[in-house]
PDB file of N, CA and C in Angstrom:
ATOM      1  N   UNK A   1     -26.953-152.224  33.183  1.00  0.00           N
ATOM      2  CA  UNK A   1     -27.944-151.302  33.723  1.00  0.00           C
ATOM      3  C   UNK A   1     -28.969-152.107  34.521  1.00  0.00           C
ATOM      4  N   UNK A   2     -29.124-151.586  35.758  1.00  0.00           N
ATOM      5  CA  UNK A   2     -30.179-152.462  36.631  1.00  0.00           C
ATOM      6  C   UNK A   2     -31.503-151.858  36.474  1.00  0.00           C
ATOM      7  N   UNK A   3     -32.722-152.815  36.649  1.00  0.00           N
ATOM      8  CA  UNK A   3     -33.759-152.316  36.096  1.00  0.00           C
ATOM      9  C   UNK A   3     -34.269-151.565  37.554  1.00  0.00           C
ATOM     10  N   UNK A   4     -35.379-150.535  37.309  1.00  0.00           N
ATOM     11  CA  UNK A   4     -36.210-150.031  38.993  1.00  0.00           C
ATOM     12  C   UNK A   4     -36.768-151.136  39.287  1.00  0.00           C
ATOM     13  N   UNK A   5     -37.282-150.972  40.189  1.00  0.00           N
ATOM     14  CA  UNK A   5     -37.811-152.292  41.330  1.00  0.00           C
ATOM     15  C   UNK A   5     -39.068-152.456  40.713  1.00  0.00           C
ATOM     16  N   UNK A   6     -40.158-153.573  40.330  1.00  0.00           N
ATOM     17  CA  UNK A   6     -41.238-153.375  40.117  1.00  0.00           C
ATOM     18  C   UNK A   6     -41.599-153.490  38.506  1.00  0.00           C
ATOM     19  N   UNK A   7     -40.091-153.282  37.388  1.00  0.00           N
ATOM     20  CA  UNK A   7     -39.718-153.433  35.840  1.00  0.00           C
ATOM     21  C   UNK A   7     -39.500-154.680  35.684  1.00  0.00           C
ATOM     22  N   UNK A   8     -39.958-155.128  34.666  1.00  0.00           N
ATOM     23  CA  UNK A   8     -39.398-155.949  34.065  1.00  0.00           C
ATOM     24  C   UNK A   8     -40.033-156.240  32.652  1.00  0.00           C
ATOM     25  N   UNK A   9     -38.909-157.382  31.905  1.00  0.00           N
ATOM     26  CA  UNK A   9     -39.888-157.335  30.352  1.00  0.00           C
ATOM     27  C   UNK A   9     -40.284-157.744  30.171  1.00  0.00           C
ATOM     28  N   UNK A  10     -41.276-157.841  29.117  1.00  0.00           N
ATOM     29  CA  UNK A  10     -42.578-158.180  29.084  1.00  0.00           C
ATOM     30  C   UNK A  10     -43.256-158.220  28.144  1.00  0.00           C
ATOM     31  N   UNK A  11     -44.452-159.146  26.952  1.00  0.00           N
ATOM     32  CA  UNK A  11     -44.553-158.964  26.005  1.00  0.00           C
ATOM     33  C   UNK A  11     -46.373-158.896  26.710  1.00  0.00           C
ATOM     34  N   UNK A  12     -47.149-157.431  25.766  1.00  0.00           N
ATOM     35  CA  UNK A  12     -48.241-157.618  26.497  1.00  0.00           C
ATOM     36  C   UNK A  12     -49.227-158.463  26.004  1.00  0.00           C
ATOM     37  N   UNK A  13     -50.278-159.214  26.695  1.00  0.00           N
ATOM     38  CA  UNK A  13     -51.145-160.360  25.800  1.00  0.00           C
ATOM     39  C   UNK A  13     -52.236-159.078  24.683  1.00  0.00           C
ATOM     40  N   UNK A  14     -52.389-159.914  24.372  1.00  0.00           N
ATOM     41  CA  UNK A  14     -53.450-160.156  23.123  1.00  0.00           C
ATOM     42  C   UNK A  14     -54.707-159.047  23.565  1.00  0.00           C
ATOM     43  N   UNK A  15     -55.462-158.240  22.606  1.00  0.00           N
ATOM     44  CA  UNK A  15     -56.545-157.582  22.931  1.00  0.00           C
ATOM     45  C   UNK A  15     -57.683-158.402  23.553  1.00  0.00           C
ATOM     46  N   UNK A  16     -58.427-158.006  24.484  1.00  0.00           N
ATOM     47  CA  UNK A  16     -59.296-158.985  24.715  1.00  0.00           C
ATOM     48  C   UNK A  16     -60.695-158.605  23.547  1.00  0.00           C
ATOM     49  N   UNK A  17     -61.307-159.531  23.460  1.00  0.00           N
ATOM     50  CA  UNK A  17     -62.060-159.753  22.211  1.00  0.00           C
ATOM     51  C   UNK A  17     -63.875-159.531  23.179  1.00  0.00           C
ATOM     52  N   UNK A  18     -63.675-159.572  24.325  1.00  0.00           N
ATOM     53  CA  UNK A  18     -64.849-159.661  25.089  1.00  0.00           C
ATOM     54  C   UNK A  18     -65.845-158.027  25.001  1.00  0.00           C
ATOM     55  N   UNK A  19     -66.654-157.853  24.922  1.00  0.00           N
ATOM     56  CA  UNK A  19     -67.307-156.955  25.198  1.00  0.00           C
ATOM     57  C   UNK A  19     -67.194-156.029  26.176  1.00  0.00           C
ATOM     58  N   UNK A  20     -66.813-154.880  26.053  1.00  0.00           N
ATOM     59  CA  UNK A  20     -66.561-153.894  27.459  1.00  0.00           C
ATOM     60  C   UNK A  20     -67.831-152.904  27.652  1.00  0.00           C
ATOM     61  N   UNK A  21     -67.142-152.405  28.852  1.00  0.00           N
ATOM     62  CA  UNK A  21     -68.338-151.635  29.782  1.00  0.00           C
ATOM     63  C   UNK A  21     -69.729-152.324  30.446  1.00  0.00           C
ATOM     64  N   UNK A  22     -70.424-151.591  30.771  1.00  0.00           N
ATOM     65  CA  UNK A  22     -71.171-152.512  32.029  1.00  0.00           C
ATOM     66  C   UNK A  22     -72.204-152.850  31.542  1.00  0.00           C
ATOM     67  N   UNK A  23     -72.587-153.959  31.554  1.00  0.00           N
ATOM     68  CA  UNK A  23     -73.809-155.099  31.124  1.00  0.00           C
ATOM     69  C   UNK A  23     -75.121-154.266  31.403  1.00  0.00           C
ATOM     70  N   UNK A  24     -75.905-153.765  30.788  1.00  0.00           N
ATOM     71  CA  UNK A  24     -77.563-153.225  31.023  1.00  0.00           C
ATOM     72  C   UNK A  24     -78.096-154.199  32.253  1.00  0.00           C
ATOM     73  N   UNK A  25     -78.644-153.757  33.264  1.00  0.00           N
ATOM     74  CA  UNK A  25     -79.541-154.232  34.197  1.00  0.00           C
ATOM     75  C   UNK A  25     -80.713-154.262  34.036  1.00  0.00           C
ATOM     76  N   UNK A  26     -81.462-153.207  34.019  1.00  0.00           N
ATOM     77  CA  UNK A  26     -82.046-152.757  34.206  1.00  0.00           C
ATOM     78  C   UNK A  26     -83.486-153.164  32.539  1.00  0.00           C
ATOM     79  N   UNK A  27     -82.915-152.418  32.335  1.00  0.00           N
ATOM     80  CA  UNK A  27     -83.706-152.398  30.390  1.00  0.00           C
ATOM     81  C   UNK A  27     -82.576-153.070  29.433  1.00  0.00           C
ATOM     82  N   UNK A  28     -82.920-154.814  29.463  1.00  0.00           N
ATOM     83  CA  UNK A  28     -81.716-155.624  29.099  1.00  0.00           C
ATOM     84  C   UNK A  28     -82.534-155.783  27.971  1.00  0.00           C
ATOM     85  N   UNK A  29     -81.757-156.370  26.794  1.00  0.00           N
ATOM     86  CA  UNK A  29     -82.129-156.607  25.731  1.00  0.00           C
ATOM     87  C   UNK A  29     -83.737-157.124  25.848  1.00  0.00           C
ATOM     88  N   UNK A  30     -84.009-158.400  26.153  1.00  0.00           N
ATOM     89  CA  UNK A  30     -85.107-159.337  26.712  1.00  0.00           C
ATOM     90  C   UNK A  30     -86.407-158.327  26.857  1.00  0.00           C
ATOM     91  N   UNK A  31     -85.954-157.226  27.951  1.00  0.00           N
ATOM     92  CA  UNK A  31     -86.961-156.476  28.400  1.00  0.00           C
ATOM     93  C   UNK A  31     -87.217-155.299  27.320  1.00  0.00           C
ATOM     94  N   UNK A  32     -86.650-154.960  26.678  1.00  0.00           N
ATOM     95  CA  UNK A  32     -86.484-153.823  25.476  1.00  0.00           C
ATOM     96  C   UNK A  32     -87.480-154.474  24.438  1.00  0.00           C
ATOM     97  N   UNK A  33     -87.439-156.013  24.042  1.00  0.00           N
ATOM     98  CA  UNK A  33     -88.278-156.732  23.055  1.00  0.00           C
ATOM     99  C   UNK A  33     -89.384-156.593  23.538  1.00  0.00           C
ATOM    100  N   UNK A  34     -89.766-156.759  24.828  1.00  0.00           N
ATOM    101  CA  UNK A  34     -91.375-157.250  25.009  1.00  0.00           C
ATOM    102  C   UNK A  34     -91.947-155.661  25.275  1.00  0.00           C
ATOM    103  N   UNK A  35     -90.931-154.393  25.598  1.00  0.00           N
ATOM    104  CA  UNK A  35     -91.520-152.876  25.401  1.00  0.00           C
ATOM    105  C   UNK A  35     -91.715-152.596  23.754  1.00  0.00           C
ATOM    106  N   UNK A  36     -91.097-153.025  22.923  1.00  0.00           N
ATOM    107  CA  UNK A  36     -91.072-152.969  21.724  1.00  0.00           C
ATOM    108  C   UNK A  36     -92.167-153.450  20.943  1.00  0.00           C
ATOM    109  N   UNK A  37     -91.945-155.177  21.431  1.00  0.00           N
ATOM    110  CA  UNK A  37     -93.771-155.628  21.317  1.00  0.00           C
ATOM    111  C   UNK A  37     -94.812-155.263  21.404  1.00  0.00           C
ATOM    112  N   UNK A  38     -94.818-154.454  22.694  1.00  0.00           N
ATOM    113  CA  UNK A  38     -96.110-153.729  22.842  1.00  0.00           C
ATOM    114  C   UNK A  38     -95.886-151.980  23.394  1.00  0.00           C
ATOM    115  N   UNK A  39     -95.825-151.540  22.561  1.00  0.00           N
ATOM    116  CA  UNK A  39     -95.562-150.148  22.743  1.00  0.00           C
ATOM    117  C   UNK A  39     -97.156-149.459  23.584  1.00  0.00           C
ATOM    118  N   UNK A  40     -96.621-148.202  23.994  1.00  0.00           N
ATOM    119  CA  UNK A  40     -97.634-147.714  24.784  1.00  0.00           C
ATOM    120  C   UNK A  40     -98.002-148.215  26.026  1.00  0.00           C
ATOM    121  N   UNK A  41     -97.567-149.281  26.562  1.00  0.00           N
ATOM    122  CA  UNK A  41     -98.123-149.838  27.507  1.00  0.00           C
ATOM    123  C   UNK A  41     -96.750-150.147  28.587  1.00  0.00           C
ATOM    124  N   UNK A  42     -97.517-149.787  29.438  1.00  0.00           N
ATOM    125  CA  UNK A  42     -96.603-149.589  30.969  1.00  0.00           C
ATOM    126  C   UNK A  42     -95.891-151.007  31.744  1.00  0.00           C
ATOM    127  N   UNK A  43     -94.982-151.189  31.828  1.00  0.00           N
ATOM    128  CA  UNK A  43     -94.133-152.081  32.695  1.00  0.00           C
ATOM    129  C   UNK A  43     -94.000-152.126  33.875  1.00  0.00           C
ATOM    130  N   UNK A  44     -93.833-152.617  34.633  1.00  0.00           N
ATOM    131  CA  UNK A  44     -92.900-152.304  36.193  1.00  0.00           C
ATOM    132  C   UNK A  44     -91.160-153.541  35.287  1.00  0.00           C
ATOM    133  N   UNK A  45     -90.315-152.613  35.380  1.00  0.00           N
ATOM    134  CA  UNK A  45     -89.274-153.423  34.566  1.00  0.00           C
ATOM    135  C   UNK A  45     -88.451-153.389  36.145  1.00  0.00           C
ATOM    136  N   UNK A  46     -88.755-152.999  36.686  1.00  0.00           N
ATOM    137  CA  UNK A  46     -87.116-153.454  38.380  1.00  0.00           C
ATOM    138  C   UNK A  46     -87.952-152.793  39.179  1.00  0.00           C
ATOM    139  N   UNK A  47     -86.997-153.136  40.543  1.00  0.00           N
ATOM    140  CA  UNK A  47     -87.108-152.120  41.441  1.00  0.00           C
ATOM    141  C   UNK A  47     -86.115-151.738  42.156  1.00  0.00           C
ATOM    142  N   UNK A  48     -86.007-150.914  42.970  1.00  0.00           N
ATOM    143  CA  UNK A  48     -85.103-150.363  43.418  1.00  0.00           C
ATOM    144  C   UNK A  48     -84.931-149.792  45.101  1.00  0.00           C
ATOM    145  N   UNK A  49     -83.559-149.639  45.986  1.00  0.00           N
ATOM    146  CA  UNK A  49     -84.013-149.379  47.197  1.00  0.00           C
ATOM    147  C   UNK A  49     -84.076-148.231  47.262  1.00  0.00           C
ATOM    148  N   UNK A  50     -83.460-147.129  45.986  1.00  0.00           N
ATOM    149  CA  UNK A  50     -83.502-145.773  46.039  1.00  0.00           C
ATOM    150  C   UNK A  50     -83.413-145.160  44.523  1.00  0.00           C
ATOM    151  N   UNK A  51     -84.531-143.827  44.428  1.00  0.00           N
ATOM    152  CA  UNK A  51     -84.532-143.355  43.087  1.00  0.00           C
ATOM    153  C   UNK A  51     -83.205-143.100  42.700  1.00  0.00           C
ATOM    154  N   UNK A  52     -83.331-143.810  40.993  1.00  0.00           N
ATOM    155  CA  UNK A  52     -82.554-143.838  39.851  1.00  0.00           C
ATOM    156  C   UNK A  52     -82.461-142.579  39.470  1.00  0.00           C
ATOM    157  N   UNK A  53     -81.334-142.179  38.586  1.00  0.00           N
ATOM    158  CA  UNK A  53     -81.419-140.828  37.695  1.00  0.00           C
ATOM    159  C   UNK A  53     -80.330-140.994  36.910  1.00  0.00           C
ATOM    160  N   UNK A  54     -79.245-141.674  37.109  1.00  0.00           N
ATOM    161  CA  UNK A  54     -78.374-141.450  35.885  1.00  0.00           C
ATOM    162  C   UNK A  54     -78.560-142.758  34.443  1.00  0.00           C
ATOM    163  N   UNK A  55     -79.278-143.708  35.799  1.00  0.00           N
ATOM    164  CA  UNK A  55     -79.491-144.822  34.514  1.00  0.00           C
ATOM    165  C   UNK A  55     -80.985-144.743  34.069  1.00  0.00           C
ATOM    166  N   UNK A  56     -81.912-144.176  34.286  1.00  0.00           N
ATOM    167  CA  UNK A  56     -83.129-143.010  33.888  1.00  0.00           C
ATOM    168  C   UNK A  56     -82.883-142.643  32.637  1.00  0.00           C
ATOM    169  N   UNK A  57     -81.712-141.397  33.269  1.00  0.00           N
ATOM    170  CA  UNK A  57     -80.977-140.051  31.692  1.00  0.00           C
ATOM    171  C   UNK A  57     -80.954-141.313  30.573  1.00  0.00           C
ATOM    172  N   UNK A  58     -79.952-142.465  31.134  1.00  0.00           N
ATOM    173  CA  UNK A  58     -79.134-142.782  29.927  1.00  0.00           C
ATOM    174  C   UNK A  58     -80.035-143.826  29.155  1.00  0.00           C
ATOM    175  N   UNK A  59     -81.235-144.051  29.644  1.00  0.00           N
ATOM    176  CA  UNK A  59     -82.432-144.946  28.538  1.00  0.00           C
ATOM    177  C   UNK A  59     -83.269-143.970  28.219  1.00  0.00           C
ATOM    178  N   UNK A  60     -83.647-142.831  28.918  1.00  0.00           N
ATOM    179  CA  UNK A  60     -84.689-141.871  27.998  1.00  0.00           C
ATOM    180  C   UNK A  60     -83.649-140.857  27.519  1.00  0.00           C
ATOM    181  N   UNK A  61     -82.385-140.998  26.838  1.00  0.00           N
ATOM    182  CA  UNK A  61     -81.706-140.383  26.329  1.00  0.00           C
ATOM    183  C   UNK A  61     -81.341-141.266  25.517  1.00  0.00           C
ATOM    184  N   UNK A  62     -81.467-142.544  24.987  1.00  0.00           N
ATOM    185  CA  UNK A  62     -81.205-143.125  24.297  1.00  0.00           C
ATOM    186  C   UNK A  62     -79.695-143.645  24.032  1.00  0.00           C
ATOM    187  N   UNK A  63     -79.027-143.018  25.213  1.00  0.00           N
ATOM    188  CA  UNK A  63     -77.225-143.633  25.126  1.00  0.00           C
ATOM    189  C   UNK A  63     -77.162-144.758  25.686  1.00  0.00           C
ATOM    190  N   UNK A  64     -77.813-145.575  26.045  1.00  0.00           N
ATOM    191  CA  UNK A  64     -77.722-146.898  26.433  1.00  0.00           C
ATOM    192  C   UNK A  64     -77.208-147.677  25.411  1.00  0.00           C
ATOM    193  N   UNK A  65     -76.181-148.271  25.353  1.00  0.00           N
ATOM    194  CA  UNK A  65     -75.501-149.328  23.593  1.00  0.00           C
ATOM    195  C   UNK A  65     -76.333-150.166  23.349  1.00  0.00           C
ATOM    196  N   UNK A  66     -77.545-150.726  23.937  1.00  0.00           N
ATOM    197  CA  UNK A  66     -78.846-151.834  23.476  1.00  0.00           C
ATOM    198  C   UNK A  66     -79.454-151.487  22.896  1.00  0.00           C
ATOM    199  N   UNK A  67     -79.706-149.852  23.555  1.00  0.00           N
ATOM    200  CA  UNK A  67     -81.383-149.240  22.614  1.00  0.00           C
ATOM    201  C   UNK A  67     -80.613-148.089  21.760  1.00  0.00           C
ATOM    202  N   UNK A  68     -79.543-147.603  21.737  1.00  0.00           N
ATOM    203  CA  UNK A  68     -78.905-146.286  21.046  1.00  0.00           C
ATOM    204  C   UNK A  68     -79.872-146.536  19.338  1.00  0.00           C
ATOM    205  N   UNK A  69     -79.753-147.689  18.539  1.00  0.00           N
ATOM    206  CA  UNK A  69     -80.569-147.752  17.546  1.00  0.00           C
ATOM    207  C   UNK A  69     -81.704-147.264  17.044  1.00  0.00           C
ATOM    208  N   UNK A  70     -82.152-147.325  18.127  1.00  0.00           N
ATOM    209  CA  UNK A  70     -84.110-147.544  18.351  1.00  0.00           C
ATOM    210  C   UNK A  70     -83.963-146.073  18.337  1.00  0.00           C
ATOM    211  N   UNK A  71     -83.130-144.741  18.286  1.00  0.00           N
ATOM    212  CA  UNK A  71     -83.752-143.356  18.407  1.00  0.00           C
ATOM    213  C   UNK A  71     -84.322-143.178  17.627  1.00  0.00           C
ATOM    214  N   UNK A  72     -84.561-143.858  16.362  1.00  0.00           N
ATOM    215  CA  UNK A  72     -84.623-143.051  14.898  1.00  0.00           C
ATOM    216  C   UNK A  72     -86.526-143.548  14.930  1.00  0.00           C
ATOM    217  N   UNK A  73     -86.803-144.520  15.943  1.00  0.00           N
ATOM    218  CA  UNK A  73     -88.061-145.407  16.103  1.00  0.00           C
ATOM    219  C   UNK A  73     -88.876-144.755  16.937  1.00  0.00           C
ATOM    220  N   UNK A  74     -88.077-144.519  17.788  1.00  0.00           N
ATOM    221  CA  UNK A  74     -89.274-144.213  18.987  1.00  0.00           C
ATOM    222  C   UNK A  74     -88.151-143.693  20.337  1.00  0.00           C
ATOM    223  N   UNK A  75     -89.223-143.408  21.345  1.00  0.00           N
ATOM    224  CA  UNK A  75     -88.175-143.557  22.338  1.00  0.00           C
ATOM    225  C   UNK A  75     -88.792-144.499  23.948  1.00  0.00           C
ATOM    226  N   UNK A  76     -88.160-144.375  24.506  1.00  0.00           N
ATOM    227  CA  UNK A  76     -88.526-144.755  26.264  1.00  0.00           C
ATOM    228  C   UNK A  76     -88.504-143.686  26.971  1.00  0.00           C
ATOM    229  N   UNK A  77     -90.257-144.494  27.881  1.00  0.00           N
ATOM    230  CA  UNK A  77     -90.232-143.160  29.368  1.00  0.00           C
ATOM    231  C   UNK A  77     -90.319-144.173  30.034  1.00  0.00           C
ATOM    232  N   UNK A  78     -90.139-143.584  31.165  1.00  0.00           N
ATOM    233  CA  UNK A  78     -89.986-144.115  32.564  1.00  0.00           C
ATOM    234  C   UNK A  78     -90.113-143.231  33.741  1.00  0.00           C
ATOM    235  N   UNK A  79     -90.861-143.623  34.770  1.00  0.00           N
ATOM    236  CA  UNK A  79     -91.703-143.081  35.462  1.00  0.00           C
ATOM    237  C   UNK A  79     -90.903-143.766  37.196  1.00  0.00           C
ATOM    238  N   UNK A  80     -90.668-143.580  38.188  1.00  0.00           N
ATOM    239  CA  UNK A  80     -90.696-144.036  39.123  1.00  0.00           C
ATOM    240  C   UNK A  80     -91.328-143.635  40.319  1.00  0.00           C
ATOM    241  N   UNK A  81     -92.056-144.640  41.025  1.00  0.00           N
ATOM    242  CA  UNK A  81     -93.238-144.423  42.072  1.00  0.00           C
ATOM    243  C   UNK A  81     -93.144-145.389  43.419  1.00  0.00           C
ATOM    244  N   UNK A  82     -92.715-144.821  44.800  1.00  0.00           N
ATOM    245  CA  UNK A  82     -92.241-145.235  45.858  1.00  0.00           C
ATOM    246  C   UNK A  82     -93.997-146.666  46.053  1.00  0.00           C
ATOM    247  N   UNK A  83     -93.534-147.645  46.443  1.00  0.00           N
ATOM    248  CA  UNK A  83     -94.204-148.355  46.650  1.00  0.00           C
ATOM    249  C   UNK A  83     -94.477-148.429  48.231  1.00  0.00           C
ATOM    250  N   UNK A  84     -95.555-148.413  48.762  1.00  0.00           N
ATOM    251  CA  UNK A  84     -95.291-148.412  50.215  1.00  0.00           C
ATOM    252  C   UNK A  84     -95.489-149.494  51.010  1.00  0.00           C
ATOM    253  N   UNK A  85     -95.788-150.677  50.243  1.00  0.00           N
ATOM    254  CA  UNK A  85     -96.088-152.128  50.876  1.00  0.00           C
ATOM    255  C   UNK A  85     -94.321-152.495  50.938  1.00  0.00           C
ATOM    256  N   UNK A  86     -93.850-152.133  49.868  1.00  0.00           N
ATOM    257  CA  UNK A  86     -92.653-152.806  49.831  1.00  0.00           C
ATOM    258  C   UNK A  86     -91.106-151.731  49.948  1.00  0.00           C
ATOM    259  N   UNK A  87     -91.378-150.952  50.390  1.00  0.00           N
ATOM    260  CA  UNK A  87     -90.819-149.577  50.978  1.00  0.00           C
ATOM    261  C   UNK A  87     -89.661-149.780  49.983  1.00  0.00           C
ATOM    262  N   UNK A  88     -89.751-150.166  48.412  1.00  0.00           N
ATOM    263  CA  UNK A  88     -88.956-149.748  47.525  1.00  0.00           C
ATOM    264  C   UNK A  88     -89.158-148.668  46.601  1.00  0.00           C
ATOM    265  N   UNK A  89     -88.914-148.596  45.467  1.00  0.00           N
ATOM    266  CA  UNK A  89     -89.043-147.638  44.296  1.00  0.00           C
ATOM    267  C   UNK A  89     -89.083-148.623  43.092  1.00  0.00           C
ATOM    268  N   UNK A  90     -90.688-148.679  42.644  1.00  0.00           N
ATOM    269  CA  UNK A  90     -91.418-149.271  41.352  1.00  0.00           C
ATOM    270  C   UNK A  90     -90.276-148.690  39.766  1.00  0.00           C
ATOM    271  N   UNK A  91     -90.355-149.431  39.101  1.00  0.00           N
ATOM    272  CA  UNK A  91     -89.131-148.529  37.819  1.00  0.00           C
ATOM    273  C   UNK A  91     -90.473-148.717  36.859  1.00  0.00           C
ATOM    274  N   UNK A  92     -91.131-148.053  36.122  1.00  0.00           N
ATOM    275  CA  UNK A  92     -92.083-148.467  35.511  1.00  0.00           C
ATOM    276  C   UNK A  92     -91.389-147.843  33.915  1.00  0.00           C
ATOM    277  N   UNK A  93     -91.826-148.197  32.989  1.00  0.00           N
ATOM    278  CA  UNK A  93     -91.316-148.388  31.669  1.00  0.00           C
ATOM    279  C   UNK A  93     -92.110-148.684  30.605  1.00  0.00           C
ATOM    280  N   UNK A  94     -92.324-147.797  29.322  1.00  0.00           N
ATOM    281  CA  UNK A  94     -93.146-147.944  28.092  1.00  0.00           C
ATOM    282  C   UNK A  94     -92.061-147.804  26.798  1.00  0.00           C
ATOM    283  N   UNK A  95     -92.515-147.975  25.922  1.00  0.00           N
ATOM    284  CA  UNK A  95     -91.683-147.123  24.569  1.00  0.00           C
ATOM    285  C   UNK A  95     -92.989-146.690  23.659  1.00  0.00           C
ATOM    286  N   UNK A  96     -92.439-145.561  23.591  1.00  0.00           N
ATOM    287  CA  UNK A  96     -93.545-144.755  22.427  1.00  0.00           C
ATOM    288  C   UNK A  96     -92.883-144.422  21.348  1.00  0.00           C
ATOM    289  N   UNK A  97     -93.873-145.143  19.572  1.00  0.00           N
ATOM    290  CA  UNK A  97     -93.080-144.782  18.582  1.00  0.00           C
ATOM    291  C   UNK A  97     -93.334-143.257  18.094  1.00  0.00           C
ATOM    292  N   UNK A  98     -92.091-142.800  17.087  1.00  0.00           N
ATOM    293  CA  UNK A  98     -92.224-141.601  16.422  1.00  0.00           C
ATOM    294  C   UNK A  98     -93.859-141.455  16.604  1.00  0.00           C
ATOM    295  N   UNK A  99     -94.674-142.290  15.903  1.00  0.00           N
ATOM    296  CA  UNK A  99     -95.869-142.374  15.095  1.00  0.00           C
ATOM    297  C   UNK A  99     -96.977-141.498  15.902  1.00  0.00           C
ATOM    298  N   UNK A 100     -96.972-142.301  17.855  1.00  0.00           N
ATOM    299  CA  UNK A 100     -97.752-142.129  18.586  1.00  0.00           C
ATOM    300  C   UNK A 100     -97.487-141.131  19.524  1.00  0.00           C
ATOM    301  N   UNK A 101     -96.150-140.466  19.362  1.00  0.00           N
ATOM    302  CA  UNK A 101     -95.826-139.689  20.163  1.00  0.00           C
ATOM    303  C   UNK A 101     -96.559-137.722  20.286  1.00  0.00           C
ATOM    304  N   UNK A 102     -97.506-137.829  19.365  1.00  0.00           N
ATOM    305  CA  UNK A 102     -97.954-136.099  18.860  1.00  0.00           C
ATOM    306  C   UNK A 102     -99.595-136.741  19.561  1.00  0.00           C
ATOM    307  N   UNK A 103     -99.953-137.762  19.981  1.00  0.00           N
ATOM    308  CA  UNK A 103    -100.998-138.069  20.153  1.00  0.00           C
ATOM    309  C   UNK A 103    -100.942-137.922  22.276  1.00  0.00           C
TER     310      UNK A 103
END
């Protein structure tokens, strides 16, 4: 029996052991500690050449795999504000706990 063009056998490698899906940019671990450190208080954490919204949703929604933990703590806002010296978009960034959030 001849094989189709493009077949052949094959044993497949090994699972890869590496971490999948896409690395946080934005609100990376690093930057999550020093919002954590000091809660309530405002960041400029990036910037950008055009407003964000899905990676926005997915840190003040807490599905981000860095901060998914932290719901039960507090959460993150984030605010974005066109800068006009630098004709980008400011990403500005706090975390507010359970505690301070009715205030």
């Amino acid at each position: 029996m001849t094989l189709p063009n493009g077949m052949y056998p094959a044993t497949p490698p090994p699972v890869s052991t590496s971490e999948r899906g896409k690395k946080p940019s934005l609100l990376t671990n690093e930057v999550a500690q020093i919002l954590l450190a000091n809660t309530n208080t405002w960041y400029v954490i990036g910037k950008s050449d055009k407003w964000i919204s899905g990676v926005k949703h997915n840190i003040e929604s807490m599905t981000q795999r860095n901060i998914a933990h932290l719901a039960a703590v507090g959460r993150f806002v984030i605010k974005q504000r066109k800068n006009t010296d630098t004709n980008m978009v400011d990403i500005y960034c706090k975390f507010i706990t359970k505690d301070n959030e009715e205030e």
